[in-house]
PDB file of N, CA and C in Angstrom:
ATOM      1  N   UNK A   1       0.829  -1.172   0.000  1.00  0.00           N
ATOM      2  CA  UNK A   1       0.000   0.000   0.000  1.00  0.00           C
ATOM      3  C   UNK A   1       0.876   1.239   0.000  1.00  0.00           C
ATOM      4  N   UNK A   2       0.153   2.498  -0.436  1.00  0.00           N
ATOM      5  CA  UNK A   2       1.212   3.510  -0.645  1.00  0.00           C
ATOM      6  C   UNK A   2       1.364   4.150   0.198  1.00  0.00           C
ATOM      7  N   UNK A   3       2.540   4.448   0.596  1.00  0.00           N
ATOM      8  CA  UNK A   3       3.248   4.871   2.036  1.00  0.00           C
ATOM      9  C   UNK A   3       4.037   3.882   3.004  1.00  0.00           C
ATOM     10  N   UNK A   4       3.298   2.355   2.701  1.00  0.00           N
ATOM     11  CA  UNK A   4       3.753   1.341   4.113  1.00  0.00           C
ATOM     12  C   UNK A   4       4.694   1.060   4.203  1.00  0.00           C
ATOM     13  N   UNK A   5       5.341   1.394   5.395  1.00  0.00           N
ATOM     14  CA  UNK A   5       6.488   0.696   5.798  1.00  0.00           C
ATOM     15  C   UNK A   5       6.441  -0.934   6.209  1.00  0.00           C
ATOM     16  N   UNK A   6       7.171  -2.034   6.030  1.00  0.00           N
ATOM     17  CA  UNK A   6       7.055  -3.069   6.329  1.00  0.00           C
ATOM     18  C   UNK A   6       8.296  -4.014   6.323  1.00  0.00           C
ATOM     19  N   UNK A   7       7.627  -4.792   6.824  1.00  0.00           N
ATOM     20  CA  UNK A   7       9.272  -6.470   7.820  1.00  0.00           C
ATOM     21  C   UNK A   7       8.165  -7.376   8.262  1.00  0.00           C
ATOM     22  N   UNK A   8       9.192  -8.688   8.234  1.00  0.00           N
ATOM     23  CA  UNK A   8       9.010  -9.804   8.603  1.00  0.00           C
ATOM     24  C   UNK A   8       9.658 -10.780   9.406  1.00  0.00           C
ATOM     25  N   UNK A   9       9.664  -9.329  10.619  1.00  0.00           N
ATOM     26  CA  UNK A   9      10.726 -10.076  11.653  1.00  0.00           C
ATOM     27  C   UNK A   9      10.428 -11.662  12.259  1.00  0.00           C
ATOM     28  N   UNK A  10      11.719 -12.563  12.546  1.00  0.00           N
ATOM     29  CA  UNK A  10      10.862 -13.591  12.997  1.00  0.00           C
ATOM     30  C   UNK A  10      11.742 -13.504  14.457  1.00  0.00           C
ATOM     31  N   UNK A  11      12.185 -12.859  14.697  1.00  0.00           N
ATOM     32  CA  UNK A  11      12.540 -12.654  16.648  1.00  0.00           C
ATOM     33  C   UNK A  11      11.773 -11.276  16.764  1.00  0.00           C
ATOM     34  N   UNK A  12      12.094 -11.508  18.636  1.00  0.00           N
ATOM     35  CA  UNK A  12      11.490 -10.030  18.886  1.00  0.00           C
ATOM     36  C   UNK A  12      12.593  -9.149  18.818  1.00  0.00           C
ATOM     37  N   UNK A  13      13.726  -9.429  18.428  1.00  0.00           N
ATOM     38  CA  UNK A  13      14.911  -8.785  18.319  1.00  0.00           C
ATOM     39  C   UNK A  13      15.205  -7.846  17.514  1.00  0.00           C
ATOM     40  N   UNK A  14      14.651  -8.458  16.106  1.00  0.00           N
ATOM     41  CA  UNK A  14      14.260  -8.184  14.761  1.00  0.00           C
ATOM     42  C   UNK A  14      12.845  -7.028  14.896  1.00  0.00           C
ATOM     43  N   UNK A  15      12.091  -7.555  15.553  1.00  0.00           N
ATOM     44  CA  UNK A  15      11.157  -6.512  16.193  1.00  0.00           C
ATOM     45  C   UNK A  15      11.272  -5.289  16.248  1.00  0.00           C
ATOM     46  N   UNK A  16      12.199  -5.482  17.474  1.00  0.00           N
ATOM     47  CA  UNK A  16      12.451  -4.031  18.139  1.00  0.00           C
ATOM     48  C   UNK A  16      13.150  -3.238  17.150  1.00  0.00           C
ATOM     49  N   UNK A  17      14.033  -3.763  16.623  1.00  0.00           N
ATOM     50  CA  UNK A  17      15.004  -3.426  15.498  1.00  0.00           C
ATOM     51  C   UNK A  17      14.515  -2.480  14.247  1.00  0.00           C
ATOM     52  N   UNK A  18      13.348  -3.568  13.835  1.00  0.00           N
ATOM     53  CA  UNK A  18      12.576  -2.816  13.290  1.00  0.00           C
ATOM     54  C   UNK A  18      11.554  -1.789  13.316  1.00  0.00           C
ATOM     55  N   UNK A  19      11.159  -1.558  14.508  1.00  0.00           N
ATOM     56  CA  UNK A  19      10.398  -0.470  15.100  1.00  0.00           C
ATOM     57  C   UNK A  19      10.697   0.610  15.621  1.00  0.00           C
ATOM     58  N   UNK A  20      12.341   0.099  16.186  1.00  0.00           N
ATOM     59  CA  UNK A  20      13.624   1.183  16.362  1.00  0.00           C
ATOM     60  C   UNK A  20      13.808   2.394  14.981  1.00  0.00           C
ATOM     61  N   UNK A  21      13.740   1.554  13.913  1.00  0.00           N
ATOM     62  CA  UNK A  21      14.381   2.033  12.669  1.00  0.00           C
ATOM     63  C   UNK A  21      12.996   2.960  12.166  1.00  0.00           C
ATOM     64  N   UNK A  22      12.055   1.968  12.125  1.00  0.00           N
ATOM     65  CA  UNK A  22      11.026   3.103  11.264  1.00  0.00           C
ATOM     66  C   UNK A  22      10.530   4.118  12.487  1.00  0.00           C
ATOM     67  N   UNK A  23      10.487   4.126  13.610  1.00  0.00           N
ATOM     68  CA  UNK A  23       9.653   5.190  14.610  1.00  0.00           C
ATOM     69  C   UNK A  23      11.457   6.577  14.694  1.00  0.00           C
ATOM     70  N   UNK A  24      12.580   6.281  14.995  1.00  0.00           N
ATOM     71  CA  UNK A  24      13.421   7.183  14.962  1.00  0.00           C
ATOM     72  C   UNK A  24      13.743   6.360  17.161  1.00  0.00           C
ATOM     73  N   UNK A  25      14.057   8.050  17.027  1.00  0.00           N
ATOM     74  CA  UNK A  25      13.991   7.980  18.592  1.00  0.00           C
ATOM     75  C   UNK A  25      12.843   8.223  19.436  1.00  0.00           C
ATOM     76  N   UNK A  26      11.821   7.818  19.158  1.00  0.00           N
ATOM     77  CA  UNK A  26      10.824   8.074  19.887  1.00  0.00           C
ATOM     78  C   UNK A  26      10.431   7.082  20.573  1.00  0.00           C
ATOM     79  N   UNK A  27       9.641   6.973  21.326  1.00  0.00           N
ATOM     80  CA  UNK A  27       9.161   5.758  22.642  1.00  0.00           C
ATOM     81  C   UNK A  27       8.469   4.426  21.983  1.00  0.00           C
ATOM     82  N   UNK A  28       9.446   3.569  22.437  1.00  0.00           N
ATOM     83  CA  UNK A  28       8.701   2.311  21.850  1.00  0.00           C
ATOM     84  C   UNK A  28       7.613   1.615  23.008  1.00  0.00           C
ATOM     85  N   UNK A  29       6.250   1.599  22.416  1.00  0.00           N
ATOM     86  CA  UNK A  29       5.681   0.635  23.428  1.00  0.00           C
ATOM     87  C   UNK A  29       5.649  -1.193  23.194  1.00  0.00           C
ATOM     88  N   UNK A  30       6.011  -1.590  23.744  1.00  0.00           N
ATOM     89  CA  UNK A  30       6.212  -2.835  23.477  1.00  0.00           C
ATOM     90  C   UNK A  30       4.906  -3.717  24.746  1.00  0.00           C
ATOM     91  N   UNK A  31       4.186  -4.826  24.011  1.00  0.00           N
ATOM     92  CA  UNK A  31       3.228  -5.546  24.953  1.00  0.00           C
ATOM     93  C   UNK A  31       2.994  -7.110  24.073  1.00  0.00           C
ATOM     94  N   UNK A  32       2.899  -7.883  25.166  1.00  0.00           N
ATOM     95  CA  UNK A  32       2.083  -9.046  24.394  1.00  0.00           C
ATOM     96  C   UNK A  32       1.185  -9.411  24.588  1.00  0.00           C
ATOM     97  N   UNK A  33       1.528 -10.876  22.988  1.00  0.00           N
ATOM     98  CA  UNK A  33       0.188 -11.254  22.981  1.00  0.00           C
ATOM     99  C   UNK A  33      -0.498 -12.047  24.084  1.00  0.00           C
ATOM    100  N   UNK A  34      -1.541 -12.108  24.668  1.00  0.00           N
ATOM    101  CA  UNK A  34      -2.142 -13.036  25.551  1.00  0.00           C
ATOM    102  C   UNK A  34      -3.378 -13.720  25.192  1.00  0.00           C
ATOM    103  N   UNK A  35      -3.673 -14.851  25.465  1.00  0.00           N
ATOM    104  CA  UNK A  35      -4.703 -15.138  25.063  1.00  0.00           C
ATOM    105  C   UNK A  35      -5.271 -15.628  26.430  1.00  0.00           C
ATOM    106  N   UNK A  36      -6.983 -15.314  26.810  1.00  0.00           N
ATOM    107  CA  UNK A  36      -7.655 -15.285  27.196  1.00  0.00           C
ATOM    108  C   UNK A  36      -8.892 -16.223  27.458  1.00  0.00           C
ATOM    109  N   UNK A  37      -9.271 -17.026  28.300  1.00  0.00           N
ATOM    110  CA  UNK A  37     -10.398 -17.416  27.954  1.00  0.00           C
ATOM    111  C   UNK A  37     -11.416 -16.670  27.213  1.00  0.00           C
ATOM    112  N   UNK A  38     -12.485 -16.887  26.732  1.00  0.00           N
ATOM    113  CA  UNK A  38     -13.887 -15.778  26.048  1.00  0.00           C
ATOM    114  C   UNK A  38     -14.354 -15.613  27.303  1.00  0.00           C
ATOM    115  N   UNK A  39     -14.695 -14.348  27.345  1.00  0.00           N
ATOM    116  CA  UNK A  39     -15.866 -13.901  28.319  1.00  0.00           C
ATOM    117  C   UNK A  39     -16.049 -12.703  28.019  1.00  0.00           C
ATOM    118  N   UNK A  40     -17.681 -11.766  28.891  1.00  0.00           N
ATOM    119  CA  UNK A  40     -17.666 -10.604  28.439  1.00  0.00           C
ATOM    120  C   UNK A  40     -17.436  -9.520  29.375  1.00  0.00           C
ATOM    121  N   UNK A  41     -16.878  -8.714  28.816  1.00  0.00           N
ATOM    122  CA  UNK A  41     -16.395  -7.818  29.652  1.00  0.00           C
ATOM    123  C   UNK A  41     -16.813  -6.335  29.601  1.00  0.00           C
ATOM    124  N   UNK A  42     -16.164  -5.672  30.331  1.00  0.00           N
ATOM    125  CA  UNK A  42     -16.892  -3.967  30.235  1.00  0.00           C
ATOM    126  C   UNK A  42     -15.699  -2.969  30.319  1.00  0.00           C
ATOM    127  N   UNK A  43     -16.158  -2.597  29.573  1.00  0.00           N
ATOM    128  CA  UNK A  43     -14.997  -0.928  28.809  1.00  0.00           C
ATOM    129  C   UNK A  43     -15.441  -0.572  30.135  1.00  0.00           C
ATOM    130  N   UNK A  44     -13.881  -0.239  31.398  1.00  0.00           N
ATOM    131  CA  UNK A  44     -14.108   1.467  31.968  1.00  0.00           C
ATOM    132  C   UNK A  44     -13.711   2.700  31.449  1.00  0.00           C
ATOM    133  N   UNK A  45     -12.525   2.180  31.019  1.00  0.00           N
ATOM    134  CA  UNK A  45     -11.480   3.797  30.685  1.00  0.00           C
ATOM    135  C   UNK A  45     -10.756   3.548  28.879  1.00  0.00           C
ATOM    136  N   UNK A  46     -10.711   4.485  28.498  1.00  0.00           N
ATOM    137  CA  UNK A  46     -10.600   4.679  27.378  1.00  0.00           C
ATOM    138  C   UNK A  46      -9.652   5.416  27.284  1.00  0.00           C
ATOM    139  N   UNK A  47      -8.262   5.133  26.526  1.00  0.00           N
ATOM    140  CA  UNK A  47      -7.298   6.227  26.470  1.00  0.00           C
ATOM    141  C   UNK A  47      -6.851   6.374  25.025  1.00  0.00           C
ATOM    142  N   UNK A  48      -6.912   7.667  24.510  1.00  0.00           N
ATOM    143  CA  UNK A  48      -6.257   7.283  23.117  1.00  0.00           C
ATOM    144  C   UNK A  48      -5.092   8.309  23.183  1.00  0.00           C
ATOM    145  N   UNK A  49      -4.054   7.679  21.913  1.00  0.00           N
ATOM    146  CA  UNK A  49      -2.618   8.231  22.554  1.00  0.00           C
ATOM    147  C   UNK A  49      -2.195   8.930  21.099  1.00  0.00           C
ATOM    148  N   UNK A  50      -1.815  10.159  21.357  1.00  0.00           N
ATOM    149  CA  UNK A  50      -1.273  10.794  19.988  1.00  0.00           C
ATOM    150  C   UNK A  50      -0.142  10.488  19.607  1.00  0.00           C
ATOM    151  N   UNK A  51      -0.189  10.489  18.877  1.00  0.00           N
ATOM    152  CA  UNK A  51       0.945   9.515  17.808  1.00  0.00           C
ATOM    153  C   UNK A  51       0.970   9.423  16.185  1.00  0.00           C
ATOM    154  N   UNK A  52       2.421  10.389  16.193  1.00  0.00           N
ATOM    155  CA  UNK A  52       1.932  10.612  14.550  1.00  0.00           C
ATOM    156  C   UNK A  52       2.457   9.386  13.326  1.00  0.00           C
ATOM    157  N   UNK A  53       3.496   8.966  14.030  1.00  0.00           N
ATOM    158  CA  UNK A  53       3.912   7.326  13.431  1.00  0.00           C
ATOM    159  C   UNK A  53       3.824   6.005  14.774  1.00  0.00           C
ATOM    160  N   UNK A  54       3.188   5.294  13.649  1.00  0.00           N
ATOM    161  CA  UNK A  54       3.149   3.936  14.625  1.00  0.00           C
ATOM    162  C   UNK A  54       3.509   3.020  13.856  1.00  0.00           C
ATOM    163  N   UNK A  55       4.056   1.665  14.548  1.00  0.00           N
ATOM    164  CA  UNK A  55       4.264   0.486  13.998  1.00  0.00           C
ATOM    165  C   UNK A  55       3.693  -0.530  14.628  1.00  0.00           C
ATOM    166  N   UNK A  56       2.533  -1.490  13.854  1.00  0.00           N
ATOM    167  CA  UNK A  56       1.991  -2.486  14.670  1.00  0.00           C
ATOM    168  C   UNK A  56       2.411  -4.178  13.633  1.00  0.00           C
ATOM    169  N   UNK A  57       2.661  -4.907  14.846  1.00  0.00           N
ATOM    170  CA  UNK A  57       3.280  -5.751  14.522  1.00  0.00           C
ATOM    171  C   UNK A  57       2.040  -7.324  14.666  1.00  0.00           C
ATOM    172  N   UNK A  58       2.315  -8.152  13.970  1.00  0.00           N
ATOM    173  CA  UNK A  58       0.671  -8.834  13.736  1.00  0.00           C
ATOM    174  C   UNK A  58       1.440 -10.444  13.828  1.00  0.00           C
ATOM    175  N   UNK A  59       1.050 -11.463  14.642  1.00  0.00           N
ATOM    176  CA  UNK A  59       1.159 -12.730  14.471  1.00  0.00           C
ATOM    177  C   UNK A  59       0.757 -13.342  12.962  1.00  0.00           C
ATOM    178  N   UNK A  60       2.067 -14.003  12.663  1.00  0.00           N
ATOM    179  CA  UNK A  60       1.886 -14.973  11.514  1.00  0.00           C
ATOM    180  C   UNK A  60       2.234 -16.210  11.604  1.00  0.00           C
ATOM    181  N   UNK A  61       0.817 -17.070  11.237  1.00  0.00           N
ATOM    182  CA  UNK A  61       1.060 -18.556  11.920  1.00  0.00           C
ATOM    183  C   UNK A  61       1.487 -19.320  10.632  1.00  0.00           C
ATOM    184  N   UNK A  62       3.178 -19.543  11.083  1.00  0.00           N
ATOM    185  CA  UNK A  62       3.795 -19.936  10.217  1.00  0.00           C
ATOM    186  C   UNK A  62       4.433 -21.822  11.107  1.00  0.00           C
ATOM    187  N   UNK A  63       5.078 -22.329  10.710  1.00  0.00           N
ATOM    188  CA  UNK A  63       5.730 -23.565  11.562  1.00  0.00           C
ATOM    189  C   UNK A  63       6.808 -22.742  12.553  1.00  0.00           C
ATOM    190  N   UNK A  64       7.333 -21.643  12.555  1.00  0.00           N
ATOM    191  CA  UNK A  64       8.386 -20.710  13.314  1.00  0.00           C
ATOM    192  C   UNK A  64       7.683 -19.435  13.844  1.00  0.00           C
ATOM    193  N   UNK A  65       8.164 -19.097  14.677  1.00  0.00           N
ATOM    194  CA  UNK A  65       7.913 -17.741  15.053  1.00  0.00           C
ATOM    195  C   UNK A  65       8.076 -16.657  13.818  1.00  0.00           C
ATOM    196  N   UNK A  66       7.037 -15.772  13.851  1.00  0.00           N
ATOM    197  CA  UNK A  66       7.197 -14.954  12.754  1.00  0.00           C
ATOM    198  C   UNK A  66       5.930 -13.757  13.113  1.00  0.00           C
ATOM    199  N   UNK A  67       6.306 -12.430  12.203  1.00  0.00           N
ATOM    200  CA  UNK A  67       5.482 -11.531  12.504  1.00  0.00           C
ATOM    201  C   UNK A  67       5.563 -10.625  11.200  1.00  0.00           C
ATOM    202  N   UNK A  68       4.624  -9.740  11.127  1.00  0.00           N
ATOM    203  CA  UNK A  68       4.277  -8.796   9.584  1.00  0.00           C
ATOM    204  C   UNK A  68       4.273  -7.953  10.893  1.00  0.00           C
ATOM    205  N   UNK A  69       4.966  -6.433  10.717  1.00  0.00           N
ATOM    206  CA  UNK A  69       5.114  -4.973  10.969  1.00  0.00           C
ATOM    207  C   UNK A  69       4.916  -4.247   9.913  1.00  0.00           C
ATOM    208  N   UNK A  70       4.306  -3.407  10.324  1.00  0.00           N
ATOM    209  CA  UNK A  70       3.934  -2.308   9.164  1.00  0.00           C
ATOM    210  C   UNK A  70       3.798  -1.127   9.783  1.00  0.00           C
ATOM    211  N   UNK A  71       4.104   0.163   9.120  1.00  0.00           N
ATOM    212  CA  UNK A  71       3.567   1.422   9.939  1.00  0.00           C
ATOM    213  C   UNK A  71       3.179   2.297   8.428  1.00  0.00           C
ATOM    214  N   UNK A  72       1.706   2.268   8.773  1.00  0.00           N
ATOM    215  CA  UNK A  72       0.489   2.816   7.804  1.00  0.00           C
ATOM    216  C   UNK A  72       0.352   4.419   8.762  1.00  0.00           C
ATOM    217  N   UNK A  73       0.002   5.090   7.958  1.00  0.00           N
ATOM    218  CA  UNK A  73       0.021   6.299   8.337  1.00  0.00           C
ATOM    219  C   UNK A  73      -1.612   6.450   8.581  1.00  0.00           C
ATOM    220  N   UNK A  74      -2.183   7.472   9.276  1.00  0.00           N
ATOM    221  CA  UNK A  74      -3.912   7.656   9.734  1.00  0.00           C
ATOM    222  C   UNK A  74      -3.889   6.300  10.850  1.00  0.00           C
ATOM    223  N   UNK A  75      -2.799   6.181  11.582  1.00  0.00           N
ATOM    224  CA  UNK A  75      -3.542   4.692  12.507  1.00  0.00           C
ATOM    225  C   UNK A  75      -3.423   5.232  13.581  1.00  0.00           C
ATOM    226  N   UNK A  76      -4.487   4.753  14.610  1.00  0.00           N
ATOM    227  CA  UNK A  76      -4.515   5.680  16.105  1.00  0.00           C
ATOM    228  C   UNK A  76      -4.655   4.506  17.344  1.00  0.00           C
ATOM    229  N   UNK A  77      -4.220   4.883  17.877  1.00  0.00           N
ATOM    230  CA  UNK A  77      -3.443   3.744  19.310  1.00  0.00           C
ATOM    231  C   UNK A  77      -4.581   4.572  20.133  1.00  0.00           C
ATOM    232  N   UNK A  78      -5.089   3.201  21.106  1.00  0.00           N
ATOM    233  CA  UNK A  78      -6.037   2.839  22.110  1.00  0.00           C
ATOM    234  C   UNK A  78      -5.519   2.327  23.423  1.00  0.00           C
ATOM    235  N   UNK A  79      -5.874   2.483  24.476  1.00  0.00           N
ATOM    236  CA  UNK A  79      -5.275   1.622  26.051  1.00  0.00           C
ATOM    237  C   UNK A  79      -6.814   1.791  26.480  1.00  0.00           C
ATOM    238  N   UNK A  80      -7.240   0.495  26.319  1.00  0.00           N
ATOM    239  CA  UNK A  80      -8.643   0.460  26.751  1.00  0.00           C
ATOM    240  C   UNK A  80      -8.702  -0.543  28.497  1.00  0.00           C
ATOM    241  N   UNK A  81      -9.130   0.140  29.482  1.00  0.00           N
ATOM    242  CA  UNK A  81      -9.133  -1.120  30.670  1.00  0.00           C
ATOM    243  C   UNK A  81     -10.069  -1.998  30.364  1.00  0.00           C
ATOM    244  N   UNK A  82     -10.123  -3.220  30.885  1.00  0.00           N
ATOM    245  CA  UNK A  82     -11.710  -3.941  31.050  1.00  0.00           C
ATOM    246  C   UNK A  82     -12.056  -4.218  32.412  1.00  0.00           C
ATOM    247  N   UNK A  83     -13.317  -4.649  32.903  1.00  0.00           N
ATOM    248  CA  UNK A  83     -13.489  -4.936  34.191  1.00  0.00           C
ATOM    249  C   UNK A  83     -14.373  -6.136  33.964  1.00  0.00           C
ATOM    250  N   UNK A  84     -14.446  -7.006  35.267  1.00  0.00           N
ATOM    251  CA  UNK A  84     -15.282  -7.538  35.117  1.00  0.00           C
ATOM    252  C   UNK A  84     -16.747  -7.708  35.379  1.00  0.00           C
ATOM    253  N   UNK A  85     -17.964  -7.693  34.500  1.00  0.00           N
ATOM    254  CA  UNK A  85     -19.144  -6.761  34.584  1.00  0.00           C
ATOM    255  C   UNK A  85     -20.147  -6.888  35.861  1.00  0.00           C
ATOM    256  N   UNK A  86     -19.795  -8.587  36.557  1.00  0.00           N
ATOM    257  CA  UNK A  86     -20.541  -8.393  38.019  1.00  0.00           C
ATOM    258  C   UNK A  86     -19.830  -7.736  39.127  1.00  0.00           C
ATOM    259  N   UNK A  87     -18.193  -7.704  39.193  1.00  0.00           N
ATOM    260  CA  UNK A  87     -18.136  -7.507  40.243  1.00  0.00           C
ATOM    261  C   UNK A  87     -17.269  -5.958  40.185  1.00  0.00           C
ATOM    262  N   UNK A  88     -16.797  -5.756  38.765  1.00  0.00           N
ATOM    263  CA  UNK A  88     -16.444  -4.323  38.154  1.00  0.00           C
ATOM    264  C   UNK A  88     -14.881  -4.588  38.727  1.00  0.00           C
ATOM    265  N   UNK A  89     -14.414  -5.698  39.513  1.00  0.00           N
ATOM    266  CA  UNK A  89     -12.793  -5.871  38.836  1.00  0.00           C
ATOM    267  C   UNK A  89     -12.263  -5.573  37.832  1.00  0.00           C
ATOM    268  N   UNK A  90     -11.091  -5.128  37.602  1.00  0.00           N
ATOM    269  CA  UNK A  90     -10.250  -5.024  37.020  1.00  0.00           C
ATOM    270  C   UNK A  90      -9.898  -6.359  36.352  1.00  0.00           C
ATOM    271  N   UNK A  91     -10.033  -6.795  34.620  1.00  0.00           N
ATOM    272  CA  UNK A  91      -9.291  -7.899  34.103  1.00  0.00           C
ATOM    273  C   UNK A  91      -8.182  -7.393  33.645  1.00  0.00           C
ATOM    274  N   UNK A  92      -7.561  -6.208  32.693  1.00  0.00           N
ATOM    275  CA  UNK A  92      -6.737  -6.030  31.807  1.00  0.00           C
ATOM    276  C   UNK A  92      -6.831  -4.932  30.911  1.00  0.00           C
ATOM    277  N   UNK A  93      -5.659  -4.474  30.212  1.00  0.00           N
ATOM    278  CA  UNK A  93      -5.819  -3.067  29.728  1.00  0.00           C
ATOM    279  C   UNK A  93      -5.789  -3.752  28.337  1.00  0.00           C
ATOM    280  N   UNK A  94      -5.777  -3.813  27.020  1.00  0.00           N
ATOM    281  CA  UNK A  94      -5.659  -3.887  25.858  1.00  0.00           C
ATOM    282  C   UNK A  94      -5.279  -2.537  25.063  1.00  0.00           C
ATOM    283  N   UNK A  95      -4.345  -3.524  24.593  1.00  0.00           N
ATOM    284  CA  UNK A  95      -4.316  -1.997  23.286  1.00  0.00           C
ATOM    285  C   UNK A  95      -4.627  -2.256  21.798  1.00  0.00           C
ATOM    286  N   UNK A  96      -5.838  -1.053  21.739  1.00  0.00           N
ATOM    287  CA  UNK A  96      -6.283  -1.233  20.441  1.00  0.00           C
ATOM    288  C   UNK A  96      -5.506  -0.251  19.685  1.00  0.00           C
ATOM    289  N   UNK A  97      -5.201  -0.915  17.963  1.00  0.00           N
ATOM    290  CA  UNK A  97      -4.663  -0.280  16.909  1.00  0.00           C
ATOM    291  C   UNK A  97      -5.918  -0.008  16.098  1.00  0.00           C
ATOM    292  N   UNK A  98      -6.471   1.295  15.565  1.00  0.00           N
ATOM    293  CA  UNK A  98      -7.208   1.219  14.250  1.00  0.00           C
ATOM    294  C   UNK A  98      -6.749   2.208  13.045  1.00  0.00           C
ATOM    295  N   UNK A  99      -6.952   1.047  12.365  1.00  0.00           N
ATOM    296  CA  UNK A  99      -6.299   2.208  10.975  1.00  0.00           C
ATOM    297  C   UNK A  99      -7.370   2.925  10.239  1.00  0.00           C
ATOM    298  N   UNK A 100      -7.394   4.232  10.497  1.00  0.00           N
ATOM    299  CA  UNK A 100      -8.428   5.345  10.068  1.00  0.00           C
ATOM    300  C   UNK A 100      -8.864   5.269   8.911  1.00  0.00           C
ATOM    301  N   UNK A 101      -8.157   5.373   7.920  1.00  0.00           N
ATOM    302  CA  UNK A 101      -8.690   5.082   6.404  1.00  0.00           C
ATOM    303  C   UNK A 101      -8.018   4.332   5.623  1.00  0.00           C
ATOM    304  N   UNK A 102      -9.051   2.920   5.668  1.00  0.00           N
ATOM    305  CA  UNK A 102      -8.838   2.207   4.772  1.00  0.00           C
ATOM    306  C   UNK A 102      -8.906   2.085   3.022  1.00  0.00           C
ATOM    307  N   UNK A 103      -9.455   2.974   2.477  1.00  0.00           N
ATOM    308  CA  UNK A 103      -9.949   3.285   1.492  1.00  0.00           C
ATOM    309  C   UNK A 103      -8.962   2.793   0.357  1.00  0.00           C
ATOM    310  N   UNK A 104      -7.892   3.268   0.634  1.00  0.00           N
ATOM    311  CA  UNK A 104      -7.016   2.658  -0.291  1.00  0.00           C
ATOM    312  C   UNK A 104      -5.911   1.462  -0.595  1.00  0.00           C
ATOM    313  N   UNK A 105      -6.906   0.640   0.566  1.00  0.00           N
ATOM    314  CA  UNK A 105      -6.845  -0.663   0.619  1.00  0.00           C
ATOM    315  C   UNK A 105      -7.580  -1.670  -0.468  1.00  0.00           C
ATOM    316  N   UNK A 106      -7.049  -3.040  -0.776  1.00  0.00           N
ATOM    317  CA  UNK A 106      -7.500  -3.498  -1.895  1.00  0.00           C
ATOM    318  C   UNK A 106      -8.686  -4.505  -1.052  1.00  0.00           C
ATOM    319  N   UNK A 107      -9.535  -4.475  -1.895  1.00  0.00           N
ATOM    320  CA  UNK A 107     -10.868  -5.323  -1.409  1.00  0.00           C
ATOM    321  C   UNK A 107     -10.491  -6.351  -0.737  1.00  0.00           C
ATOM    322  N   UNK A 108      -9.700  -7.358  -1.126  1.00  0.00           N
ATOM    323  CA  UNK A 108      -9.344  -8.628  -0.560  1.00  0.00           C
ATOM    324  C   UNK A 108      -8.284  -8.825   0.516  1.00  0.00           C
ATOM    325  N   UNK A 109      -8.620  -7.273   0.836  1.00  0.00           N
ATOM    326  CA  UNK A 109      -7.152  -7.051   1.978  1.00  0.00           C
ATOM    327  C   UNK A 109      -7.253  -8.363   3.332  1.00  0.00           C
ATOM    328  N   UNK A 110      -6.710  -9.284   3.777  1.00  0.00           N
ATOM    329  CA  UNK A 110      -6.527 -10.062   4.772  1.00  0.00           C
ATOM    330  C   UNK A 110      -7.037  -9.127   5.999  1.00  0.00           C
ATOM    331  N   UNK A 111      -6.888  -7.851   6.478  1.00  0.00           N
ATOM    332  CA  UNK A 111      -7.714  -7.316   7.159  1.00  0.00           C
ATOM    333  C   UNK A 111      -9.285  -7.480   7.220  1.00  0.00           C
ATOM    334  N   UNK A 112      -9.635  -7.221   5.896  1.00  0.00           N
ATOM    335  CA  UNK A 112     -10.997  -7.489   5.716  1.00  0.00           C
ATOM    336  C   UNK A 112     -11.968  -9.030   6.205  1.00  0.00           C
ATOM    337  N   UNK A 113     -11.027  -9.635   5.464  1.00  0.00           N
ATOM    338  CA  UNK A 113     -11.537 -11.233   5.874  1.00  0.00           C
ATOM    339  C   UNK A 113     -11.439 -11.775   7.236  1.00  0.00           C
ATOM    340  N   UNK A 114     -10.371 -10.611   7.988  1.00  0.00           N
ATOM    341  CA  UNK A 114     -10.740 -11.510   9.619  1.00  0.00           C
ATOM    342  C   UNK A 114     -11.844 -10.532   9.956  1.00  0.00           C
ATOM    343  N   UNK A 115     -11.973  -9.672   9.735  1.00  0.00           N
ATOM    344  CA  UNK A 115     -13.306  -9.069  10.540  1.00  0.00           C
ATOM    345  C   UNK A 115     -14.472  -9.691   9.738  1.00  0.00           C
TER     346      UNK A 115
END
């Protein structure tokens, strides 16, 4: 796509490396993946973070560790808490990535098909 920066790091070494290189000197946030039982949960707090370059880095289920990074320009970073909805505990913060305009994305974009 026009503008994207992109890698196919397969360490987190390569990662950082690469997120080092396309962001400059600016603050890397680094988090993982976790997986969760399903359950439902409840938005308390909502944070969105200005940020004029980002790089988000995406699991690729390959036989090895591996990952697709990209930094698309219009994408806006989220730190959402959750709680849990009977007793309003605290489960976990998530961070959401959304990329603002897709438009000049191709129909069959792999984005599309997981949502």
């Amino acid at each position: 796509m026009k503008g994207e920066i992109k890698n196919c790091p397969k360490s987190l070494e390569e990662m950082i490396s690469f997120s080092k290189f396309t962001l400059g000197k600016k603050k890397l946030l680094a988090m993982a993946s976790q997986r969760t039982k399903k359950g439902d949960f409840q938005i308390r707090t909502i944070k969105k973070f200005d940020r004029k370059k980002v790089v988000a880095c995406d699991e690729v289920y390959l036989p090895f560790a591996a990952y697709f990074c990209h930094s698309i320009s219009s994408t806006q970073i989220y730190a959402v808490d959750l709680v849990e909805p009977e007793t309003r505990l605290p489960v976990s913060t998530v961070i959401a990535m959304c990329h603002m305009d897709t438009s000049g994305w191709p129909a069959n974009h792999v984005a599309f098909k997981i949502l």
